[in-house]
Protein backbone atom coordinates (compact mmCIF):
# COMPACT_ATOMS: atom_id res chain seq x y z
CA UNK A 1 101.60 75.25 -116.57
CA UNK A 2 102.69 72.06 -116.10
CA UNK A 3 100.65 69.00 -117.73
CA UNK A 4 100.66 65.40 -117.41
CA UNK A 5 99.49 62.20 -119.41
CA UNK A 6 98.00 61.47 -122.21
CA UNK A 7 94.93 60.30 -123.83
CA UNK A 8 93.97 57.73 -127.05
CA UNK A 9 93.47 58.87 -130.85
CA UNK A 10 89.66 58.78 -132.34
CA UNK A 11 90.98 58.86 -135.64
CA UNK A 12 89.56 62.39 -137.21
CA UNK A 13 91.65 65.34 -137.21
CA UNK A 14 88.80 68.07 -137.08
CA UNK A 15 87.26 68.28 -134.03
CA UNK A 16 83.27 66.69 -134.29
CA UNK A 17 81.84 67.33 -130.93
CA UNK A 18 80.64 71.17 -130.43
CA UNK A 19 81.60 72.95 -126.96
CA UNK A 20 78.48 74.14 -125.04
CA UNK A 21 79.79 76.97 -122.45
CA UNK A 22 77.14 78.23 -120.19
CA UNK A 23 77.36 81.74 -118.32
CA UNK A 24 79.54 83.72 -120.69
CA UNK A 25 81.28 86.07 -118.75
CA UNK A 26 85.06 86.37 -119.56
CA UNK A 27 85.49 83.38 -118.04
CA UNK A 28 82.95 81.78 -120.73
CA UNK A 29 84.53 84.19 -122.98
CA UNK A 30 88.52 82.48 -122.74
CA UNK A 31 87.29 78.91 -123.01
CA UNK A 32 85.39 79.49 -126.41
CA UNK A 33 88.06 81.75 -127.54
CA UNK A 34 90.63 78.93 -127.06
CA UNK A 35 88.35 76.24 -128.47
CA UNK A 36 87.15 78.01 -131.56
CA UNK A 37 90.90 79.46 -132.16
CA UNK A 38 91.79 75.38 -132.63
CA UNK A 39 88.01 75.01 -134.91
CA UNK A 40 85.76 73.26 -132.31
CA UNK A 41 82.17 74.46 -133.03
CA UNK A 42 81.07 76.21 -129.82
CA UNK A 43 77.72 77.61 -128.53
CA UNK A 44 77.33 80.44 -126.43
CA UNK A 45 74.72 78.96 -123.71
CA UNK A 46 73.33 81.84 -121.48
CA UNK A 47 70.10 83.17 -119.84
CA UNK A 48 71.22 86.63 -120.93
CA UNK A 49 73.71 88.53 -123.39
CA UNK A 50 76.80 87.87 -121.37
CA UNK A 51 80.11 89.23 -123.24
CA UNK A 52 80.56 85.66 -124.22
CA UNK A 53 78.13 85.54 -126.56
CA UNK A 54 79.13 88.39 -128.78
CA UNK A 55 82.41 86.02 -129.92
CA UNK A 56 82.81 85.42 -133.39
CA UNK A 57 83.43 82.19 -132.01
CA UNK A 58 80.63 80.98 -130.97
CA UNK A 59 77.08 80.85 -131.47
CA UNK A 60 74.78 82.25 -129.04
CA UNK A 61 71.74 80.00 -127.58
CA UNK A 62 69.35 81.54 -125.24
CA UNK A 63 68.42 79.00 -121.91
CA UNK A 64 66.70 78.91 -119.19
CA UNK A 65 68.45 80.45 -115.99
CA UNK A 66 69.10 77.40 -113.80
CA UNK A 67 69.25 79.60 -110.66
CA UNK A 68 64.92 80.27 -111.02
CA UNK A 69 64.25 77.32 -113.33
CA UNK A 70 66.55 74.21 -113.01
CA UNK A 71 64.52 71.77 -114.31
CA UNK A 72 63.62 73.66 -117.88
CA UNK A 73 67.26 74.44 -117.75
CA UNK A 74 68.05 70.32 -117.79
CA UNK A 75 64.88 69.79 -120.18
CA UNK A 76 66.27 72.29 -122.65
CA UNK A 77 69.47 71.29 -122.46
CA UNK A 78 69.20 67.62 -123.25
CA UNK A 79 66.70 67.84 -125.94
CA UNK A 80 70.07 70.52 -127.52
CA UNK A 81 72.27 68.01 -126.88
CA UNK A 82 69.85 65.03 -128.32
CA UNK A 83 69.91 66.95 -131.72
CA UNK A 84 73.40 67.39 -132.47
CA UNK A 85 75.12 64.25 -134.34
CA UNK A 86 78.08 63.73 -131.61
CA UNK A 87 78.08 64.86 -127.91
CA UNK A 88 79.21 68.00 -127.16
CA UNK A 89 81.65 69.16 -124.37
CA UNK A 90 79.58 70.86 -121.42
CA UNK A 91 81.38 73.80 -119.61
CA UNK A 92 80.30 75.42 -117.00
CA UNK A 93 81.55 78.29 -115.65
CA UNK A 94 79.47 79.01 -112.57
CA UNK A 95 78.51 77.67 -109.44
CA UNK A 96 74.75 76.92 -109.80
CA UNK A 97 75.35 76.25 -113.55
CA UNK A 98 77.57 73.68 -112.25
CA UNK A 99 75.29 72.05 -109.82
CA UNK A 100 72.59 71.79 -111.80
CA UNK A 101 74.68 69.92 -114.65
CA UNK A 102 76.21 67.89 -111.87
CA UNK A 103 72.62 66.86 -110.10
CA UNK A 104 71.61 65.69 -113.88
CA UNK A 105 74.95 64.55 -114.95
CA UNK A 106 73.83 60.62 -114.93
CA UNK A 107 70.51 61.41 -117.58
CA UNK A 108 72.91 64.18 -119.79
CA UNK A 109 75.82 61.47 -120.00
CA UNK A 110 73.10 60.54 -122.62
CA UNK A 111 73.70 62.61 -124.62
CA UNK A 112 76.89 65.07 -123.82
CA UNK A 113 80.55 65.18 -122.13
CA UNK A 114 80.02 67.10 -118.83
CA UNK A 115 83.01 68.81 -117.76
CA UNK A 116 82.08 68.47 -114.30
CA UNK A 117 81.79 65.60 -112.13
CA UNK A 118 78.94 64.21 -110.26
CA UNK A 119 76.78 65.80 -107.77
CA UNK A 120 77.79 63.86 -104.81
CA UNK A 121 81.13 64.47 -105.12
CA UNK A 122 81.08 68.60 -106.05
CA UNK A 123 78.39 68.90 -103.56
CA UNK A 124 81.51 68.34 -100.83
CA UNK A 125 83.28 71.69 -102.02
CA UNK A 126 80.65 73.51 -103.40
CA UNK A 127 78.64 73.79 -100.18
CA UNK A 128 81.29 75.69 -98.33
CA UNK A 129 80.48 74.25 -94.87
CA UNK A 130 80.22 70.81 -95.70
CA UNK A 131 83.59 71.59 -97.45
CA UNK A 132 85.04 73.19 -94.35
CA UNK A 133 83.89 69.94 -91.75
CA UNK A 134 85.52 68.13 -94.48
CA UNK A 135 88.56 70.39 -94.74
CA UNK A 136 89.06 70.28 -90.82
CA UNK A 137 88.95 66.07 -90.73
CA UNK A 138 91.47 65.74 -93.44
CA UNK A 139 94.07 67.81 -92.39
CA UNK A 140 93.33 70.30 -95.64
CA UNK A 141 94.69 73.81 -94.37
CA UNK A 142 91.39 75.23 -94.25
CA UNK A 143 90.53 77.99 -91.99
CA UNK A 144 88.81 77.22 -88.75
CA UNK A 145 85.36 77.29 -88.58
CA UNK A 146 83.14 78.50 -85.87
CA UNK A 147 79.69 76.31 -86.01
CA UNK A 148 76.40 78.74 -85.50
CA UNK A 149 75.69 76.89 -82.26
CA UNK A 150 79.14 77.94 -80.97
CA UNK A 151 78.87 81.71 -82.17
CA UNK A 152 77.91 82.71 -79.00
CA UNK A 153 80.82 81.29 -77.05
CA UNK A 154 83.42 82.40 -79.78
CA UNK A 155 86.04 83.16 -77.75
CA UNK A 156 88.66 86.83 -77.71
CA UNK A 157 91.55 85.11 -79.51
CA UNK A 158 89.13 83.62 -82.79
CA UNK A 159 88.60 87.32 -83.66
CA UNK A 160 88.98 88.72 -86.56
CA UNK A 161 86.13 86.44 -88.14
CA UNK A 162 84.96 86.38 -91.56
CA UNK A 163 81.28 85.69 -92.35
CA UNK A 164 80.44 84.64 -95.99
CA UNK A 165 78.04 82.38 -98.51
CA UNK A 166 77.46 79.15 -98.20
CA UNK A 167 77.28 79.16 -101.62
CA UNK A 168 76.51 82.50 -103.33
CA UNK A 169 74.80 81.15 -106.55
CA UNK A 170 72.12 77.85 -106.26
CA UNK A 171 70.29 75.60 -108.96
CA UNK A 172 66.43 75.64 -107.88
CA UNK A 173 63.20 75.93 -109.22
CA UNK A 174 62.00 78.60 -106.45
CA UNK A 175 64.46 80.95 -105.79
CA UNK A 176 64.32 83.97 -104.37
CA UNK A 177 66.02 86.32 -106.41
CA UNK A 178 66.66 88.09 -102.31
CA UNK A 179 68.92 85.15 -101.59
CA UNK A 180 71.27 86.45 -104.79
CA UNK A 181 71.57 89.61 -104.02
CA UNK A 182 72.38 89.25 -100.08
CA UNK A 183 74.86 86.75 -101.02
CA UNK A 184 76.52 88.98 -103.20
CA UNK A 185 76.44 91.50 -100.68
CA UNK A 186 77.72 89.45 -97.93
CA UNK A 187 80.43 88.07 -99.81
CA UNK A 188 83.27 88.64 -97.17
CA UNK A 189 82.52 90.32 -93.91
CA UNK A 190 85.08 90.95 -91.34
CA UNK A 191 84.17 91.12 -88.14
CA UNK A 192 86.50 92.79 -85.48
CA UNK A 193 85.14 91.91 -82.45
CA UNK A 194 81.96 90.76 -79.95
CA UNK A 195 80.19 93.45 -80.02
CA UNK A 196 80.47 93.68 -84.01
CA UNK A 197 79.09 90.38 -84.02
CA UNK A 198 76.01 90.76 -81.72
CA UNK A 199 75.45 93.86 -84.26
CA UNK A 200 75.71 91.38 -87.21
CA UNK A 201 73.62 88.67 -86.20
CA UNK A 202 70.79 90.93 -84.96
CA UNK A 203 70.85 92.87 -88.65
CA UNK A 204 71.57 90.03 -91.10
CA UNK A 205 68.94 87.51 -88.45
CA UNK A 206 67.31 86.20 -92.06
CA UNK A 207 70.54 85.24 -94.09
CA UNK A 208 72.94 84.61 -91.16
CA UNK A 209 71.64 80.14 -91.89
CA UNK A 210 73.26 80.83 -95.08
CA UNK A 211 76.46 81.92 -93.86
CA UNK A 212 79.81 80.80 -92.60
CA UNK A 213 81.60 82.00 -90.04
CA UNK A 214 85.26 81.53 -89.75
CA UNK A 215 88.70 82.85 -89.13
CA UNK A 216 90.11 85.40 -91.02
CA UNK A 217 93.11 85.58 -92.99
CA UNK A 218 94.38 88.93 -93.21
CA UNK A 219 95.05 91.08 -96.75
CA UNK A 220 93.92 92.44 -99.23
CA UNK A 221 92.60 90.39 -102.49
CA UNK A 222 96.80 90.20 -103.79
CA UNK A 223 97.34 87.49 -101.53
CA UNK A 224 95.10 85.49 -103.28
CA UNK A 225 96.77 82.12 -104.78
CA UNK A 226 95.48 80.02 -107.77
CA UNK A 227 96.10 76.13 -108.49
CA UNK A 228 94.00 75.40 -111.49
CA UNK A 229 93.78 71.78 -112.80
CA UNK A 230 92.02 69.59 -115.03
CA UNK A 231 91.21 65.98 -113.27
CA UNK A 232 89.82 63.16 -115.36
CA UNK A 233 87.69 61.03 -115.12
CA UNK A 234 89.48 58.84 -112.85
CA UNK A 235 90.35 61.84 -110.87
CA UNK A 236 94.05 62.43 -112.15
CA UNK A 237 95.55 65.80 -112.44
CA UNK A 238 96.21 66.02 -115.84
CA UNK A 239 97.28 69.55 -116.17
CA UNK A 240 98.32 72.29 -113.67
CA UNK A 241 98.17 75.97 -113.62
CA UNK A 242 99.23 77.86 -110.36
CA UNK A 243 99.30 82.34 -110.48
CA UNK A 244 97.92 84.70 -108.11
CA UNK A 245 95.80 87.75 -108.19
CA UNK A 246 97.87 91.04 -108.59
CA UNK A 247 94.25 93.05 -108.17
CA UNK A 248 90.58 92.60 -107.52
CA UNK A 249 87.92 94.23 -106.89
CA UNK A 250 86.05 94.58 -104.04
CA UNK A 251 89.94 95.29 -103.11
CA UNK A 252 89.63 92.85 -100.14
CA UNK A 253 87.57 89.87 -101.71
CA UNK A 254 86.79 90.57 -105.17
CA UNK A 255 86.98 88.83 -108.56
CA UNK A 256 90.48 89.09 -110.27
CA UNK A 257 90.80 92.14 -112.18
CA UNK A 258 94.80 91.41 -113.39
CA UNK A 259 96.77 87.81 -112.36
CA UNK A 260 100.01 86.50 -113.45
CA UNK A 261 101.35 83.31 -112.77
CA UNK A 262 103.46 82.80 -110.25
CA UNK A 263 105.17 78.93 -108.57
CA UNK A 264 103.52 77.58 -106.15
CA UNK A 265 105.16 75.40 -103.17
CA UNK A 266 105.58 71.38 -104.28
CA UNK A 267 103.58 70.63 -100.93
CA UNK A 268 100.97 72.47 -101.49
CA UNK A 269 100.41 71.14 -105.25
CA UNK A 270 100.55 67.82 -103.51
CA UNK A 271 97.94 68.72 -101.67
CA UNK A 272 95.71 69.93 -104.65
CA UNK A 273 96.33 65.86 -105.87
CA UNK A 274 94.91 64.55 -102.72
CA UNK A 275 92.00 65.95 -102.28
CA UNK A 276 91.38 65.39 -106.11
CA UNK A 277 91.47 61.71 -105.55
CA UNK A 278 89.75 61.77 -102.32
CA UNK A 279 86.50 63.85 -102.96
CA UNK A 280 86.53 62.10 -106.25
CA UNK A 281 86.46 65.25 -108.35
CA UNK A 282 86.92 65.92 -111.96
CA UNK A 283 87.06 68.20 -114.95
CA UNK A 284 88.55 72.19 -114.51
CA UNK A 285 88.83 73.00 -110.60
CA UNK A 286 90.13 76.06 -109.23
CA UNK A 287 91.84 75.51 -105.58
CA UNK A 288 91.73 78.99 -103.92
CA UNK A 289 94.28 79.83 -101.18
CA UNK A 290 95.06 82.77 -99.61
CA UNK A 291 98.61 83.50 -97.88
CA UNK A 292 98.90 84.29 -94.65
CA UNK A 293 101.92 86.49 -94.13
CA UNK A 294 102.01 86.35 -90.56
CA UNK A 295 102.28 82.45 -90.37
CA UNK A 296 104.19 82.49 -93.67
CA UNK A 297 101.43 79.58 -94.96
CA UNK A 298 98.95 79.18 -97.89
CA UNK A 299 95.40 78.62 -96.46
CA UNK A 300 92.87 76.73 -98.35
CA UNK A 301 89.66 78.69 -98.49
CA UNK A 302 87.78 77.22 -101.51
CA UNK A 303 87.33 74.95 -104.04
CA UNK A 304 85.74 75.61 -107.62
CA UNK A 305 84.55 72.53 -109.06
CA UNK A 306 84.65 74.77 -112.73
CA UNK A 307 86.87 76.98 -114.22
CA UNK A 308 87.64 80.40 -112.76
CA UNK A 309 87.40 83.91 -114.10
CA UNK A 310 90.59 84.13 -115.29
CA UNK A 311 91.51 80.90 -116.69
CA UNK A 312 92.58 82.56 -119.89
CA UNK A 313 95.91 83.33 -118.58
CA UNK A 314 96.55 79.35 -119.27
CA UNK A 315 96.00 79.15 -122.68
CA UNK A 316 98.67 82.07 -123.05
CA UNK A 317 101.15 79.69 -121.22
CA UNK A 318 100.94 76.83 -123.66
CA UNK A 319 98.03 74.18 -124.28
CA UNK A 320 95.50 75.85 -121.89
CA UNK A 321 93.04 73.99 -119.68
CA UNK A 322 89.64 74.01 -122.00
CA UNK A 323 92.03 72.45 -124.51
CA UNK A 324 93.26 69.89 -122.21
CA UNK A 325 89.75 69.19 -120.56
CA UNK A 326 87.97 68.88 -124.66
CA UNK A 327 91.18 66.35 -125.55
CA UNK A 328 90.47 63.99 -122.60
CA UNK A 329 86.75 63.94 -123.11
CA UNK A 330 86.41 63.46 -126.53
CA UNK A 331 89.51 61.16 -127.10
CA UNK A 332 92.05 63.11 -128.75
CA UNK A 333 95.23 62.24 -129.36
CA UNK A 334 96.85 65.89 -130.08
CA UNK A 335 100.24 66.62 -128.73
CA UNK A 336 99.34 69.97 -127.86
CA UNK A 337 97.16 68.91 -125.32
CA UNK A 338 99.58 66.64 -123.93
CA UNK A 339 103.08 68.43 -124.63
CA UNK A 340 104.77 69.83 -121.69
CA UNK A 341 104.39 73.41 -121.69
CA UNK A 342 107.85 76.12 -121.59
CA UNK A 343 108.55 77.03 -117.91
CA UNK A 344 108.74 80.88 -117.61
CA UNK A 345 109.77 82.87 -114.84
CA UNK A 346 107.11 84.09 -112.30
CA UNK A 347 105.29 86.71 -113.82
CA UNK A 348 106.02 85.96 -117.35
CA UNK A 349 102.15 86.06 -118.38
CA UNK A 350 99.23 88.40 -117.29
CA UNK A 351 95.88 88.46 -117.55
CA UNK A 352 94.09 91.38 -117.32
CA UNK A 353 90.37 92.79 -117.33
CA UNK A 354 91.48 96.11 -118.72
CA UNK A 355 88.56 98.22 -118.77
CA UNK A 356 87.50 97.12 -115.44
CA UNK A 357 91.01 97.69 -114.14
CA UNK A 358 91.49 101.30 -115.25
CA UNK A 359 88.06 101.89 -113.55
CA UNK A 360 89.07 100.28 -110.33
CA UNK A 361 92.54 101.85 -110.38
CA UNK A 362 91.30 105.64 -111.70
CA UNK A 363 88.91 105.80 -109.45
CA UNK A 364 86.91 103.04 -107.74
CA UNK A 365 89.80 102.55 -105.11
CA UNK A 366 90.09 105.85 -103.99
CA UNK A 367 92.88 107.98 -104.14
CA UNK A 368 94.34 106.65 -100.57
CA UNK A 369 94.28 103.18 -101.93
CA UNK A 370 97.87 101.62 -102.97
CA UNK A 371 96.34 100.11 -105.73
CA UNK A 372 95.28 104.02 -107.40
CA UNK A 373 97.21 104.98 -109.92
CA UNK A 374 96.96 107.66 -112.86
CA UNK A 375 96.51 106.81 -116.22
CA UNK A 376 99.87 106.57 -117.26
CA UNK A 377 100.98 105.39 -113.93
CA UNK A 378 98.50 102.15 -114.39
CA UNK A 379 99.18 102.02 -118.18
CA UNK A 380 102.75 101.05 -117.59
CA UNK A 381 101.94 98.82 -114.44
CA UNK A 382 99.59 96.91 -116.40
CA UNK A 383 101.95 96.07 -118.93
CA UNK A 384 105.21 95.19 -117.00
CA UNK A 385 104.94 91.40 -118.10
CA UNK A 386 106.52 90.13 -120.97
CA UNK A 387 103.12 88.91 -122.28
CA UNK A 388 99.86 90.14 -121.45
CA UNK A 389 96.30 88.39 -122.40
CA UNK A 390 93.71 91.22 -122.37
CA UNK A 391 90.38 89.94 -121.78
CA UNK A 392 88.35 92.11 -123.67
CA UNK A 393 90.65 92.53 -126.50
CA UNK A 394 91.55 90.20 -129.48
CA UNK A 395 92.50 91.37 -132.86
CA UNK A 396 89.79 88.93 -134.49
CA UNK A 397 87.23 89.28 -132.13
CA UNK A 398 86.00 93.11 -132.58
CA UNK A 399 82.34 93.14 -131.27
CA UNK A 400 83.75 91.72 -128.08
CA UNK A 401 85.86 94.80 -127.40
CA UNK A 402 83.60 97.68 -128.85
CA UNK A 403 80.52 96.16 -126.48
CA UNK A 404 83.07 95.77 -123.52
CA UNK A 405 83.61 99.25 -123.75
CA UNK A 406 80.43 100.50 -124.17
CA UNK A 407 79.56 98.63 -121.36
CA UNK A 408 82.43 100.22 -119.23
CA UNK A 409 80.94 103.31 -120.36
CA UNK A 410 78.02 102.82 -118.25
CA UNK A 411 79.69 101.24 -115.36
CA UNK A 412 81.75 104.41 -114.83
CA UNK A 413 78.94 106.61 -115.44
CA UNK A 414 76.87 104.72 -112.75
CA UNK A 415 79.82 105.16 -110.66
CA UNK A 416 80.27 108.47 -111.24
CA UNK A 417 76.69 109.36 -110.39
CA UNK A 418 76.44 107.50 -107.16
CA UNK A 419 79.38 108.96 -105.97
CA UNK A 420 78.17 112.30 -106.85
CA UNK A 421 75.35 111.55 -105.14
CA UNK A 422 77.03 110.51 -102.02
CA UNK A 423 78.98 113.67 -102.37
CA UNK A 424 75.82 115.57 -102.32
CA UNK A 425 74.31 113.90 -99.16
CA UNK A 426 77.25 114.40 -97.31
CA UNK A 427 77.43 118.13 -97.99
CA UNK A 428 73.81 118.50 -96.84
CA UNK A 429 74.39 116.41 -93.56
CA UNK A 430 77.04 118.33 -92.95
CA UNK A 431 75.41 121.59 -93.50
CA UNK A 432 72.77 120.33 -91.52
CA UNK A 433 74.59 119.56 -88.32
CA UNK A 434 76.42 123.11 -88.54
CA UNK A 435 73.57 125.26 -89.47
CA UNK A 436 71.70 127.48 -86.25
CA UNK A 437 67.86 127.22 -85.82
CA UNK A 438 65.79 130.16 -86.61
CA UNK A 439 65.91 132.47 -83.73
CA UNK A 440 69.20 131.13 -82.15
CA UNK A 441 72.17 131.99 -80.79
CA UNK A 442 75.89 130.33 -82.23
CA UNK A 443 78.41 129.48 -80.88
């Protein structure tokens, strides 16, 4: 990771103004495991009992969801806020918690530090095809975008597409929890042809307004790239961490499972600095690009104006970004926040999801998949880096690990029965199509 700048002293040593994470999930989990490891007070801020809030490090605080009730969310929130005796540091660490702290950002500068910047300027990467008409004016390396009005004139050559979210998460007050899950089910698409796409649009007619379609890049979720930064609030890059996926899962387009980090291109961390200063963005942002092997070129296909799910891996690698982002915002003046941090050799560091990976890899992949391995077969895989930062596992933070477990428990066991079940139907269609009528003849 490499890290830039520096900030002004405040004077005290111990760190006064709390953390307040919202939506806990390991990615909630590594930024209050890095602050509270260095003594900042953090709370836990979630709708639900997200791993996160089972830390010893933090405290958890029960919210409204933001996603069905935005504007208790923002009442809740500042009145927290208004009660504690400095302002805290807001995280968030998902897309609609983001907006909504972004919409109110002007009213909670009140009374907290949003790591975030304001709504008009995430709105232009957040909304993926605003981002996109952006992306295509500026010269940004994003993929090319078919407009819904032009769908039906696509032409041969534009084929593969990929249809996806807008946005798969939104801040409202009327939400239909319908829109979540179709997102989340429409998450990548790829679709081969015309007559795949007629198909499409006549069976997804209601959520197709909510969806982008574009050109695919081909491969599996491995060519996945990562430039994380933290911009301040003049919209500098501070601090830079670039990696890539090693597996996800959905294998094609899921969340990272295992990442290590891994050099990026100079050009293409240029590029992350541009459109920092130009869409006026701050705070942790994840740049997404995918590699296209074919045209031997990294192609931008998102930008997360918060951190990402695995953005423990940089506080492995030296200061880390939460530490970097809490510095700047609250004034610090602590050389480990601003030291430059040891170069390593590409795939020094991993982080890993471990329960979910020896899921994924013993059995959710399928035993054609490259990715399926057998226990000791994945074991040793996992481990091949020098230095590996498990996700669910920390020495001091036990009730973490035995919940993520007991919680992988019942993933598995889910999995195991719906795939039983599949099993089951298939043996009975089969039988089905094979078995003679009553009073026939076979042949």
């Amino acid at each position: 990771m490499r890290l830039e700048g520096a900030r002004p002293a405040i004077g005290a040593n111990e760190p006064a103004n709390k953390a307040i994470v919202f939506n806990c999930g390991y990615n909630g989990l590594s930024i209050i495991r890095d602050l509270g490891s260095r003594g900042v007070q953090c709370r836990a801020m979630d709708s639900v009992r997200s791993i996160g809030t089972y830390s010893r490090y933090a405290e958890y605080v029960a919210c409204p969801d933001p996603a069905y009730d935005e504007s208790g969310f923002v009442e809740f929130l500042f009145d927290y806020c208004a009660r504690l005796a400095h302002k805290p540091v807001l995280f968030p660490t998902n897309d609609h918690w983001a907006m909504a702290v972004a919409r109110h950002r002007q009213s909670l500068l009140e009374v907290s530090l949003p790591c975030v910047a304001d709504w008009s300027s995430i709105r232009q990467v957040i909304e993926k095809d605003h981002f996109y008409r952006i992306g295509e004016e500026r010269g940004y390396g994003t993929p090319v975008t078919v407009e819904l009005s032009e769908l039906a004139s696509t032409s041969p050559d534009m084929f593969p597409l990929a249809a996806k979210p807008k946005h798969r998460r939104v801040s409202a007050d009327a939400k239909d929890d319908g829109f979540h899950r179709a997102m989340d089910r429409l998450r990548l698409v790829v679709i081969e042809d015309r007559d795949a796409l007629d198909e499409f649009l006549l069976e997804e007619e209601p959520w197709i307004p909510d969806l982008v379609f574009q050109s695919y890049v081909p491969g599996l979720s491995d060519m996945m790239r990562t430039v994380g930064v933290y911009a301040d609030r003049e919209h500098t890059v501070r601090a830079v961490f670039t990696g890539r996926k090693l597996r996800g899962y959905p294998a094609d387009a899921g969340d990272c499972v295992v990442g290590e980090n891994f050099t990026m291109p100079y050009p293409v961390i240029d590029e992350v600095h541009r459109i920092v200063g130009d869409l006026r963005l701050s705070g942790i942002l994840e740049f997404e690009f995918k590699y296209d092997e074919i045209r031997d070129m990294h192609v931008l296909i998102e930008v997360n104006p918060r951190s990402w799910s695995w953005v423990g891996i940089t506080s492995a690698m030296g200061a880390g970004l939460p530490w970097t982002a809490y510095a700047d915002l609250t004034g610090r003046n602590d050389p480990t926040a601003t030291a430059q941090s040891k170069t390593v050799p590409d795939g020094s560091v991993r982080y890993a999801k471990v329960i979910d990976d020896a899921i994924n890899t013993l059995f959710r992949y399928g035993s054609r998949h490259p990715w399926s391995k057998g226990i000791f077969g994945w074991w040793s895989d996992l481990n091949a880096a020098p230095l590996v930062r498990y996700a669910e596992f920390q020495r001091d933070d036990p009730v973490v690990a035995l919940v993520s477990l007991l919680r992988g428990i019942r993933t598995l066991g889910a999995w195991l029965l719906a795939a039983a079940r599949r099993t089951a139907g298939d043996a009975v269609r089969a039988a089905s199509r094979g078995s003679t009528p009553a009073g026939g003849v076979a042949n």
